[in-house]
PDB file of N, CA and C in Angstrom:
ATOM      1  N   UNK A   1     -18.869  19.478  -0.982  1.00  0.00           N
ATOM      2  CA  UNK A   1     -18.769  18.139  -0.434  1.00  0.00           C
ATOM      3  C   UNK A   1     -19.197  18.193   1.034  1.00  0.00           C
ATOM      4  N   UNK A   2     -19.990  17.269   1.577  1.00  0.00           N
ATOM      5  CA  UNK A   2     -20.793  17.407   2.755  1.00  0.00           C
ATOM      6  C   UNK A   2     -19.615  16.742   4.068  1.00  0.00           C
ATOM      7  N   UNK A   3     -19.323  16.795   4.847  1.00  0.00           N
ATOM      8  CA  UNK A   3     -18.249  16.590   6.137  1.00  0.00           C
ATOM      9  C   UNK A   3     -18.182  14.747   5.455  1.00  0.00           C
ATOM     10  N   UNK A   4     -19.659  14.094   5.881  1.00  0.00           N
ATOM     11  CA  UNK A   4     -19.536  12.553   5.601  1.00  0.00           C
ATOM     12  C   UNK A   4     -18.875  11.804   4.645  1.00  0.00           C
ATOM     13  N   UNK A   5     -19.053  12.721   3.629  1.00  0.00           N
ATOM     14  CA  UNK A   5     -18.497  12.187   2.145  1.00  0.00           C
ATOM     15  C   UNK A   5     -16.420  12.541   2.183  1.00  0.00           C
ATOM     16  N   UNK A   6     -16.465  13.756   2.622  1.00  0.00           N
ATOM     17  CA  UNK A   6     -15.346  13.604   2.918  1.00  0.00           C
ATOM     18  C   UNK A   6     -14.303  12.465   3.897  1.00  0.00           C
ATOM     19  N   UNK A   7     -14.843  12.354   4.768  1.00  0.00           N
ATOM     20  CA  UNK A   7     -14.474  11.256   5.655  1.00  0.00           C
ATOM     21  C   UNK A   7     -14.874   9.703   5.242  1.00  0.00           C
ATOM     22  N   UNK A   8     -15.390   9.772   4.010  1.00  0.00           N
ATOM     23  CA  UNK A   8     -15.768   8.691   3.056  1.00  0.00           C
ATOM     24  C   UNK A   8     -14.720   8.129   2.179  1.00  0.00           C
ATOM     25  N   UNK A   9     -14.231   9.554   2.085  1.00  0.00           N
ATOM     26  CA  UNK A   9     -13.301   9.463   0.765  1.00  0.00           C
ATOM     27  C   UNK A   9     -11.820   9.594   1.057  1.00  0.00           C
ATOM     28  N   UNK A  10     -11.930  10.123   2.404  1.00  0.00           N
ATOM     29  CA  UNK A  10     -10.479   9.866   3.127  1.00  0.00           C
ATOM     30  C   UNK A  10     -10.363   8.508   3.656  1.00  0.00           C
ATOM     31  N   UNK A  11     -11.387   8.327   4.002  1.00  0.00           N
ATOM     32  CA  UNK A  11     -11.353   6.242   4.279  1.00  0.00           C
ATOM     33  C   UNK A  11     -11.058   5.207   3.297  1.00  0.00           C
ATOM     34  N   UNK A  12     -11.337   5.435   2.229  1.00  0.00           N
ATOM     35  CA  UNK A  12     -11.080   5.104   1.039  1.00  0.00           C
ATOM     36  C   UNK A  12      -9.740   5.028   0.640  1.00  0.00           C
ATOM     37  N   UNK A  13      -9.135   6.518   0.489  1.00  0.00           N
ATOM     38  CA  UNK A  13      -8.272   6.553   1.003  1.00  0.00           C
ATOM     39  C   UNK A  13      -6.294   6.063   1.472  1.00  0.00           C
ATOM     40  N   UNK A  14      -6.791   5.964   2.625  1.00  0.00           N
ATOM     41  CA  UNK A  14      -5.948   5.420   3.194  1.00  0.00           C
ATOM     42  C   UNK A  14      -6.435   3.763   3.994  1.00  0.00           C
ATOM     43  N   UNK A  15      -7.214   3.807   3.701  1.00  0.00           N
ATOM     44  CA  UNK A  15      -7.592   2.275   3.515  1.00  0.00           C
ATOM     45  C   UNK A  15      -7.716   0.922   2.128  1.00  0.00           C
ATOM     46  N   UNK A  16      -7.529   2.239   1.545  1.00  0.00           N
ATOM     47  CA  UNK A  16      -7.523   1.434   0.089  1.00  0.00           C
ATOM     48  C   UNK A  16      -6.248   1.850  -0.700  1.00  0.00           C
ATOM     49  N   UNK A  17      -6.788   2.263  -1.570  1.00  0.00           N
ATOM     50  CA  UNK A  17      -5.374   2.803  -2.968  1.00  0.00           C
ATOM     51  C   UNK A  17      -3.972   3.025  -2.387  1.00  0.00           C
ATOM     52  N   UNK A  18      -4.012   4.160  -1.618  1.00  0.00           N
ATOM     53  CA  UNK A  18      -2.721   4.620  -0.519  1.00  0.00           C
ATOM     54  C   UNK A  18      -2.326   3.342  -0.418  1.00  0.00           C
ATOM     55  N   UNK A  19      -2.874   2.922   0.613  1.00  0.00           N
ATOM     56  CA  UNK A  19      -2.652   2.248   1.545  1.00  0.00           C
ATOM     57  C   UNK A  19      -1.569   0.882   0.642  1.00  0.00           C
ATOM     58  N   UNK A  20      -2.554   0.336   0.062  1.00  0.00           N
ATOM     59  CA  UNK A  20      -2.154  -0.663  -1.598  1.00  0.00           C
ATOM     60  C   UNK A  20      -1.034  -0.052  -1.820  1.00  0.00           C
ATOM     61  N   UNK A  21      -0.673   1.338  -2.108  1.00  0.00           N
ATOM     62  CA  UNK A  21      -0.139   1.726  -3.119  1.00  0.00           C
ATOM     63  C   UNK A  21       1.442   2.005  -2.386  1.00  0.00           C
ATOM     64  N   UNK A  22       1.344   2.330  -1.178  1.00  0.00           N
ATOM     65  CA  UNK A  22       2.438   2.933  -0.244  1.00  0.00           C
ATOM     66  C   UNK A  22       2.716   2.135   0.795  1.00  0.00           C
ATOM     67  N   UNK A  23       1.693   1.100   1.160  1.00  0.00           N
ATOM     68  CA  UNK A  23       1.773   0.020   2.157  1.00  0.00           C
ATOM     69  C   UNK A  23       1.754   0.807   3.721  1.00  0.00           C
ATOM     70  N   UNK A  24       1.941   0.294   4.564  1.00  0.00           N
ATOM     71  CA  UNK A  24       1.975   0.508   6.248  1.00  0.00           C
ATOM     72  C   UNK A  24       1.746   2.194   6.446  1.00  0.00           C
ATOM     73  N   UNK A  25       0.839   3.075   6.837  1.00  0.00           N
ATOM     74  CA  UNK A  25       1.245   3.879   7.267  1.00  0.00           C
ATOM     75  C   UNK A  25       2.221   4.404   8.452  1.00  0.00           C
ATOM     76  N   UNK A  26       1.944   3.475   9.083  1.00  0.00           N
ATOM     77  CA  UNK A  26       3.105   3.444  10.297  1.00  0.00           C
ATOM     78  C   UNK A  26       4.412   3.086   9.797  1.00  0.00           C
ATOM     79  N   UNK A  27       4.491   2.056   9.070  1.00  0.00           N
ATOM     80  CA  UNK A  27       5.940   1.921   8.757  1.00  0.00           C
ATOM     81  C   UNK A  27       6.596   3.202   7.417  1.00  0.00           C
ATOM     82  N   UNK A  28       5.250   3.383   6.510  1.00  0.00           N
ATOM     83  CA  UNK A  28       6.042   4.478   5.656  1.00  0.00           C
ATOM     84  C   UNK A  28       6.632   6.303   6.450  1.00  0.00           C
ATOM     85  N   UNK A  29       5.512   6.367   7.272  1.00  0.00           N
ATOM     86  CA  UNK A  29       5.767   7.236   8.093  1.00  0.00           C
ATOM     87  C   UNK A  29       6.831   7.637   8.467  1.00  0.00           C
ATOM     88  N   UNK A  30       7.602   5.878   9.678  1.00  0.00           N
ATOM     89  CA  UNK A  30       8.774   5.691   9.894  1.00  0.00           C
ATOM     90  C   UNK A  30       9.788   6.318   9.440  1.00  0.00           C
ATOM     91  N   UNK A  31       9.744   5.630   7.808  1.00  0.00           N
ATOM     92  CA  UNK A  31      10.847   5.744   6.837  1.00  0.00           C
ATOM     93  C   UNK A  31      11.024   7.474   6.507  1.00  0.00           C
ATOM     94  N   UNK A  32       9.736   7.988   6.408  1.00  0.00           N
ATOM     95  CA  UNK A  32       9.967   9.552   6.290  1.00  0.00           C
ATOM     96  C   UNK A  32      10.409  10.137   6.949  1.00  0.00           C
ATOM     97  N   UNK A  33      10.333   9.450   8.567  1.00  0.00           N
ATOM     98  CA  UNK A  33      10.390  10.338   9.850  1.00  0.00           C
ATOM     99  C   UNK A  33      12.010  10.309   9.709  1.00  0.00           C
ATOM    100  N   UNK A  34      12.759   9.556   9.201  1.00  0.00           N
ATOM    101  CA  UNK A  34      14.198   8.827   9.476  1.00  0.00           C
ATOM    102  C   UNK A  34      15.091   9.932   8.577  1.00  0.00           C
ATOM    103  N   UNK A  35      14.336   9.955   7.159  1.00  0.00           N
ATOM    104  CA  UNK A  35      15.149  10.772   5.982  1.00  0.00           C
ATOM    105  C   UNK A  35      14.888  12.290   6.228  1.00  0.00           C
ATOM    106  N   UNK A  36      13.977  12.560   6.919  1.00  0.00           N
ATOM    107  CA  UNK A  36      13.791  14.167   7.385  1.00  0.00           C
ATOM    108  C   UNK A  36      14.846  14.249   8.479  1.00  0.00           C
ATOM    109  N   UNK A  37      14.672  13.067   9.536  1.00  0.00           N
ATOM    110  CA  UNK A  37      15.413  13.490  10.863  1.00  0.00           C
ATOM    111  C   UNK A  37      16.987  13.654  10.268  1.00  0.00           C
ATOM    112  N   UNK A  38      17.558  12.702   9.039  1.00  0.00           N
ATOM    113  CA  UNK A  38      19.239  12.532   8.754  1.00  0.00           C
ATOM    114  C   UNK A  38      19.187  14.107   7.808  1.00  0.00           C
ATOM    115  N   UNK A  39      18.276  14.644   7.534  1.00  0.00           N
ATOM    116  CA  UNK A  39      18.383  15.744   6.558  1.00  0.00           C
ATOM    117  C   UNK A  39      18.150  17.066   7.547  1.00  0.00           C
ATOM    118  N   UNK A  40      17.608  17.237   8.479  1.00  0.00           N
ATOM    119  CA  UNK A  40      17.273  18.090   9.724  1.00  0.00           C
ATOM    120  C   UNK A  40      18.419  18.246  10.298  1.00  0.00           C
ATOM    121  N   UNK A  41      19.168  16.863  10.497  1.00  0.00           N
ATOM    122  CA  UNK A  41      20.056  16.598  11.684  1.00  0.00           C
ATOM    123  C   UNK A  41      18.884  16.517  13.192  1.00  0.00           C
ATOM    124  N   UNK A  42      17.499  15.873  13.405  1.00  0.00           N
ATOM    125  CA  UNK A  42      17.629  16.358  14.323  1.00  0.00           C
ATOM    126  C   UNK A  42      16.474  15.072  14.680  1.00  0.00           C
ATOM    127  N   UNK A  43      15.430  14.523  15.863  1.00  0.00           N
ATOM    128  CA  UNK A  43      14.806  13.659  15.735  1.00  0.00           C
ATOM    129  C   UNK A  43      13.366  13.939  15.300  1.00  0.00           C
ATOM    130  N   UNK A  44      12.752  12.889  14.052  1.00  0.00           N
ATOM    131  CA  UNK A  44      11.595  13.655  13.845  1.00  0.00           C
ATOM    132  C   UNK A  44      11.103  12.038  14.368  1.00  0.00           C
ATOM    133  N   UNK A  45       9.338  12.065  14.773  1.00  0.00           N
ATOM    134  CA  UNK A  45       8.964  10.672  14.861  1.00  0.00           C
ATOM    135  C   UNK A  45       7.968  10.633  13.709  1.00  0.00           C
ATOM    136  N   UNK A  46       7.129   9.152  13.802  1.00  0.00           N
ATOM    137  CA  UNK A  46       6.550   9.654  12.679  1.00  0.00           C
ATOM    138  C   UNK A  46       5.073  10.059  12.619  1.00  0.00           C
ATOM    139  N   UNK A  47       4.640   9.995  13.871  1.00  0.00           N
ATOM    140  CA  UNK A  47       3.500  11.440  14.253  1.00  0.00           C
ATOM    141  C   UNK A  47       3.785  12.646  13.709  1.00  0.00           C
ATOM    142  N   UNK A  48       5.222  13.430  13.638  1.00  0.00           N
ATOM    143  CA  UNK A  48       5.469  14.467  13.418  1.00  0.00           C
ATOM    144  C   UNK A  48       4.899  14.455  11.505  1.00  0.00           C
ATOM    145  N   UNK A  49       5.587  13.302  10.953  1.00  0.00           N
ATOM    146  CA  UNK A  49       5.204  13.381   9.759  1.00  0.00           C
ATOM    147  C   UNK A  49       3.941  13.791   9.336  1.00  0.00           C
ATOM    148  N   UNK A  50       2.499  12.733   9.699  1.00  0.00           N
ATOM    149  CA  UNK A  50       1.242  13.036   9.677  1.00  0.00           C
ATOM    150  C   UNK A  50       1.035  14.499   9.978  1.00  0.00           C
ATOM    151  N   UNK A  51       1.428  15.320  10.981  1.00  0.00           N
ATOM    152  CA  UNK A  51       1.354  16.581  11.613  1.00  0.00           C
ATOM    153  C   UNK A  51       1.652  17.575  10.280  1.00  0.00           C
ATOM    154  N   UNK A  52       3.217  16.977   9.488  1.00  0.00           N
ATOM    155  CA  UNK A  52       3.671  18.018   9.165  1.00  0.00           C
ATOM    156  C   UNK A  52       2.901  18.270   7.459  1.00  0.00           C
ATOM    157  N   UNK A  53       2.612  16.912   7.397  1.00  0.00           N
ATOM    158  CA  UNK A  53       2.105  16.456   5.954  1.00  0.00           C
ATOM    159  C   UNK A  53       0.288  17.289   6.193  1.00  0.00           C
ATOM    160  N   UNK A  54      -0.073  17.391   7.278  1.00  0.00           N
ATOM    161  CA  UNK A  54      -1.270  18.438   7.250  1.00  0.00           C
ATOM    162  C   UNK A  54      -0.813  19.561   6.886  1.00  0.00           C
ATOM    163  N   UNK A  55       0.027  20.332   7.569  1.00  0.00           N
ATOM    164  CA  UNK A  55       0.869  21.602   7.313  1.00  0.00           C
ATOM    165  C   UNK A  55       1.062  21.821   6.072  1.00  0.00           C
ATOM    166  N   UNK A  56       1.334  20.957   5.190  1.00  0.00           N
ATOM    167  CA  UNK A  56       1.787  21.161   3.752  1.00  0.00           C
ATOM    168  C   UNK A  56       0.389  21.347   3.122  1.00  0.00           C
ATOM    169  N   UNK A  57      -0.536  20.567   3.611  1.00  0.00           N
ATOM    170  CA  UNK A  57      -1.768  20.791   2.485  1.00  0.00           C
ATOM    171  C   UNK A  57      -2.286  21.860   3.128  1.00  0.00           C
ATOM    172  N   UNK A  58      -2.433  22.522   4.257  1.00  0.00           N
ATOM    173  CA  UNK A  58      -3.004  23.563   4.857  1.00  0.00           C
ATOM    174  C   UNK A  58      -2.169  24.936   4.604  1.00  0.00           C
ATOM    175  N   UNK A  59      -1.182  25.044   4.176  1.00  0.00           N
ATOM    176  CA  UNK A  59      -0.861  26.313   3.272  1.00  0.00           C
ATOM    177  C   UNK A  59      -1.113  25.722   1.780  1.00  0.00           C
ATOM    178  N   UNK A  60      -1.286  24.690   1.291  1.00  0.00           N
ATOM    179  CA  UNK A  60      -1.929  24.834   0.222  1.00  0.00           C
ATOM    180  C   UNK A  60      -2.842  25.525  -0.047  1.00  0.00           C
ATOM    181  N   UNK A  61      -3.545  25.140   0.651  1.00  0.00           N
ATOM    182  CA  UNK A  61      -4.747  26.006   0.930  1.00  0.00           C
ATOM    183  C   UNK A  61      -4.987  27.117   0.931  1.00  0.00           C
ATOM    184  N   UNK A  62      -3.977  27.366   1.937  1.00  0.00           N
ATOM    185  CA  UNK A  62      -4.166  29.145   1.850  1.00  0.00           C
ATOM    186  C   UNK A  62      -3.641  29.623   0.973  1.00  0.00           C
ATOM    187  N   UNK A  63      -3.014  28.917   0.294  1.00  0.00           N
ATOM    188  CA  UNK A  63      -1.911  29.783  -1.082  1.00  0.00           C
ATOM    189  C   UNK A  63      -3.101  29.772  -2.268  1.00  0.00           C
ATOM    190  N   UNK A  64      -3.951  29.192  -1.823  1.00  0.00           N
ATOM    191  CA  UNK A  64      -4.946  28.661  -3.484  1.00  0.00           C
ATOM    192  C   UNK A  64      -6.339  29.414  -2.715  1.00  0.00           C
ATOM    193  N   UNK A  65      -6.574  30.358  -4.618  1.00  0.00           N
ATOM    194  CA  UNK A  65      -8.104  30.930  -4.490  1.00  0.00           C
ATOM    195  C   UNK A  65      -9.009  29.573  -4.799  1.00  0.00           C
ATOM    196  N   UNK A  66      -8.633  28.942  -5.308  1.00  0.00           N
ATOM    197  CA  UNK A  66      -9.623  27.211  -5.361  1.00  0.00           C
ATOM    198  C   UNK A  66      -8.938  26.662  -4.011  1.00  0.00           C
ATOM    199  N   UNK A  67     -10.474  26.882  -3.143  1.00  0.00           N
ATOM    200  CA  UNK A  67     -10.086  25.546  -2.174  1.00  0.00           C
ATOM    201  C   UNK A  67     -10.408  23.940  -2.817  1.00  0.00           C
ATOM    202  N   UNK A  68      -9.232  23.179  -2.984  1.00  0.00           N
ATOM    203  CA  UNK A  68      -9.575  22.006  -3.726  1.00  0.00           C
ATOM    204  C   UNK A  68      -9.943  21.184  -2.604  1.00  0.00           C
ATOM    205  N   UNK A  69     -11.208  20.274  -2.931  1.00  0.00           N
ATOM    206  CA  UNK A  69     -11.620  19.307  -2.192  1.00  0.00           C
ATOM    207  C   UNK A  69     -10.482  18.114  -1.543  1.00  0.00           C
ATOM    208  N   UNK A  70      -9.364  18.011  -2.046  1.00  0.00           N
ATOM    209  CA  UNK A  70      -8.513  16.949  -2.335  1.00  0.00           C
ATOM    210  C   UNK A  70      -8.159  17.282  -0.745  1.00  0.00           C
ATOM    211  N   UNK A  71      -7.092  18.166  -1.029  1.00  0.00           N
ATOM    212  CA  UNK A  71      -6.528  18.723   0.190  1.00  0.00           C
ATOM    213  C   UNK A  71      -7.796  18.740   1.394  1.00  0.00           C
ATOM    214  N   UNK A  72      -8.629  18.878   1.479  1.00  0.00           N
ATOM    215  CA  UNK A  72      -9.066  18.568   2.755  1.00  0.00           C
ATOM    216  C   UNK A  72      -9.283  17.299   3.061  1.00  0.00           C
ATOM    217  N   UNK A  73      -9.253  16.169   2.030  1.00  0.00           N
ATOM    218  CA  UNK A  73      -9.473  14.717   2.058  1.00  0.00           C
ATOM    219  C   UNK A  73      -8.623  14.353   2.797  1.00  0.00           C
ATOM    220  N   UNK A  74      -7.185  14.799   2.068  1.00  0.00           N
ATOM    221  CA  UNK A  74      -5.907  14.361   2.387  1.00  0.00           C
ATOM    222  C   UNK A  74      -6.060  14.806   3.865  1.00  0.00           C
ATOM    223  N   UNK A  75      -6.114  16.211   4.393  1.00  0.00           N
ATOM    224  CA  UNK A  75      -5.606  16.218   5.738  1.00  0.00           C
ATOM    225  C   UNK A  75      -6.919  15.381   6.642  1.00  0.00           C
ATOM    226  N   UNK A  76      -7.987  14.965   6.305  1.00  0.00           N
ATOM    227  CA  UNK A  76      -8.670  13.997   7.262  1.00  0.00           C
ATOM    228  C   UNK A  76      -7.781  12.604   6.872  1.00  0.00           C
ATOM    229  N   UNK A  77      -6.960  12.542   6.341  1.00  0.00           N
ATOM    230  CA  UNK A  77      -6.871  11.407   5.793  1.00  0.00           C
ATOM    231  C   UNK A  77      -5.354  11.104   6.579  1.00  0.00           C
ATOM    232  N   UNK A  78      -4.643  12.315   6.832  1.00  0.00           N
ATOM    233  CA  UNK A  78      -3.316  12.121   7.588  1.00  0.00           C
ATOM    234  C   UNK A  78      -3.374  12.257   9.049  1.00  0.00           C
ATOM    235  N   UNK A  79      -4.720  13.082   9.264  1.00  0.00           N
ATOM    236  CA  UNK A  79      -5.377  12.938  10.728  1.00  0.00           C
ATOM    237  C   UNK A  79      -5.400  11.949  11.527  1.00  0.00           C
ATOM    238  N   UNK A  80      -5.711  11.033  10.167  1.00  0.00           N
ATOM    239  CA  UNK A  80      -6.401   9.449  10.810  1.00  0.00           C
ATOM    240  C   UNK A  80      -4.962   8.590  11.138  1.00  0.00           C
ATOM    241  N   UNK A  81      -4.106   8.977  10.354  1.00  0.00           N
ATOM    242  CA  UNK A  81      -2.994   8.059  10.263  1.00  0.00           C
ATOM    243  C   UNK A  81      -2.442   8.608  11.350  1.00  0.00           C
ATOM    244  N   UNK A  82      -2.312  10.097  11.754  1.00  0.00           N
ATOM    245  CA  UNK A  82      -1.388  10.078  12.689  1.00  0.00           C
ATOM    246  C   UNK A  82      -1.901  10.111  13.886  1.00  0.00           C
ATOM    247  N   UNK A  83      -3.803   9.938  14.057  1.00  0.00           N
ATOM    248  CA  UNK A  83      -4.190   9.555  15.402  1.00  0.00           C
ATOM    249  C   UNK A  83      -3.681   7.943  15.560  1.00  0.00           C
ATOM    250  N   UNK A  84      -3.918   6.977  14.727  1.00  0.00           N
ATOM    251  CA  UNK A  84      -3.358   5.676  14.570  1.00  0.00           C
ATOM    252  C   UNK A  84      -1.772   5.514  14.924  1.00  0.00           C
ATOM    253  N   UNK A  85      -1.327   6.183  14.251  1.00  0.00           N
ATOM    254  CA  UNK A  85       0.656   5.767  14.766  1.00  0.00           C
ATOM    255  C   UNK A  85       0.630   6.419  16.486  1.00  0.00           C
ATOM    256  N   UNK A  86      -0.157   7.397  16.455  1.00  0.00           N
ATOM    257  CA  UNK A  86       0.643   8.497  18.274  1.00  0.00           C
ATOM    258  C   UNK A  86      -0.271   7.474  18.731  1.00  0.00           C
ATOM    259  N   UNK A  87      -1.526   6.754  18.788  1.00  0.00           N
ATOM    260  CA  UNK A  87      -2.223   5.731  20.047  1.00  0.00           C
ATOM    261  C   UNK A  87      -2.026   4.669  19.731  1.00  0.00           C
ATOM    262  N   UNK A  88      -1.517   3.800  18.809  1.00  0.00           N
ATOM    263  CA  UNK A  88      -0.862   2.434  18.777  1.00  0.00           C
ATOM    264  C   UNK A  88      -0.628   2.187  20.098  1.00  0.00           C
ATOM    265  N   UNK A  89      -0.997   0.656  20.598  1.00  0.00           N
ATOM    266  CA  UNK A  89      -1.225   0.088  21.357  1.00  0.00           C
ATOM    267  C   UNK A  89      -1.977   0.287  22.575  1.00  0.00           C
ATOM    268  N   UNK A  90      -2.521   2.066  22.877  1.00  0.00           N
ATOM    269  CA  UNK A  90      -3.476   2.278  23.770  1.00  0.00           C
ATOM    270  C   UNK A  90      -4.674   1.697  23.838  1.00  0.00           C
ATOM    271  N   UNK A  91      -5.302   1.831  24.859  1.00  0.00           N
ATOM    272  CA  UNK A  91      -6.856   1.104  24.741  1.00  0.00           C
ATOM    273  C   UNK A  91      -7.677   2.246  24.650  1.00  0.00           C
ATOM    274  N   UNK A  92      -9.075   1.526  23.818  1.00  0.00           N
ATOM    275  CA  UNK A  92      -9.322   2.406  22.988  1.00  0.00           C
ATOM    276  C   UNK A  92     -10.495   2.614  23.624  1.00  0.00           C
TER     277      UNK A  92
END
């Protein structure tokens, strides 16, 4: 898969199906950031989520002799969300 197509298909994405399917990334984020932080005990935001949700597919990765295309979708795809939630309201 060529870099473009990937960033095609991560736009897709979380602009489409996800997005439809899970609603707000910022607000689902939120909600994750809240049930990790009461299960942590400790404060997570929900940048950390996007961050950590790369982390998960990036030892996927390394745990798997198939690098699956998916997982790299996904982490351009949580990239985007969590450049979007950490610069909310900056100018761009």
């Amino acid at each position: 898969m060529k870099r473009g197509q990937c960033l095609i298909r991560a736009d897709h994405a979380v602009n489409g199906e996800r997005d439809q399917e899970y609603g707000d990334p910022g607000k689902n984020f939120k909600r994750i950031a809240e049930y990790w932080g009461t299960y942590l005990g400790m404060l997570i935001e929900p940048e950390d989520v996007a961050i950590m949700m790369i982390l998960v597919k990036t030892a996927r990765l390394e745990g798997s002799e198939h690098k699956h295309k998916d997982s790299w979708v996904d982490i351009a795809g949580y990239a985007a969300c969590g450049c979007e939630i950490a610069t909310e309201g900056a100018e761009e």
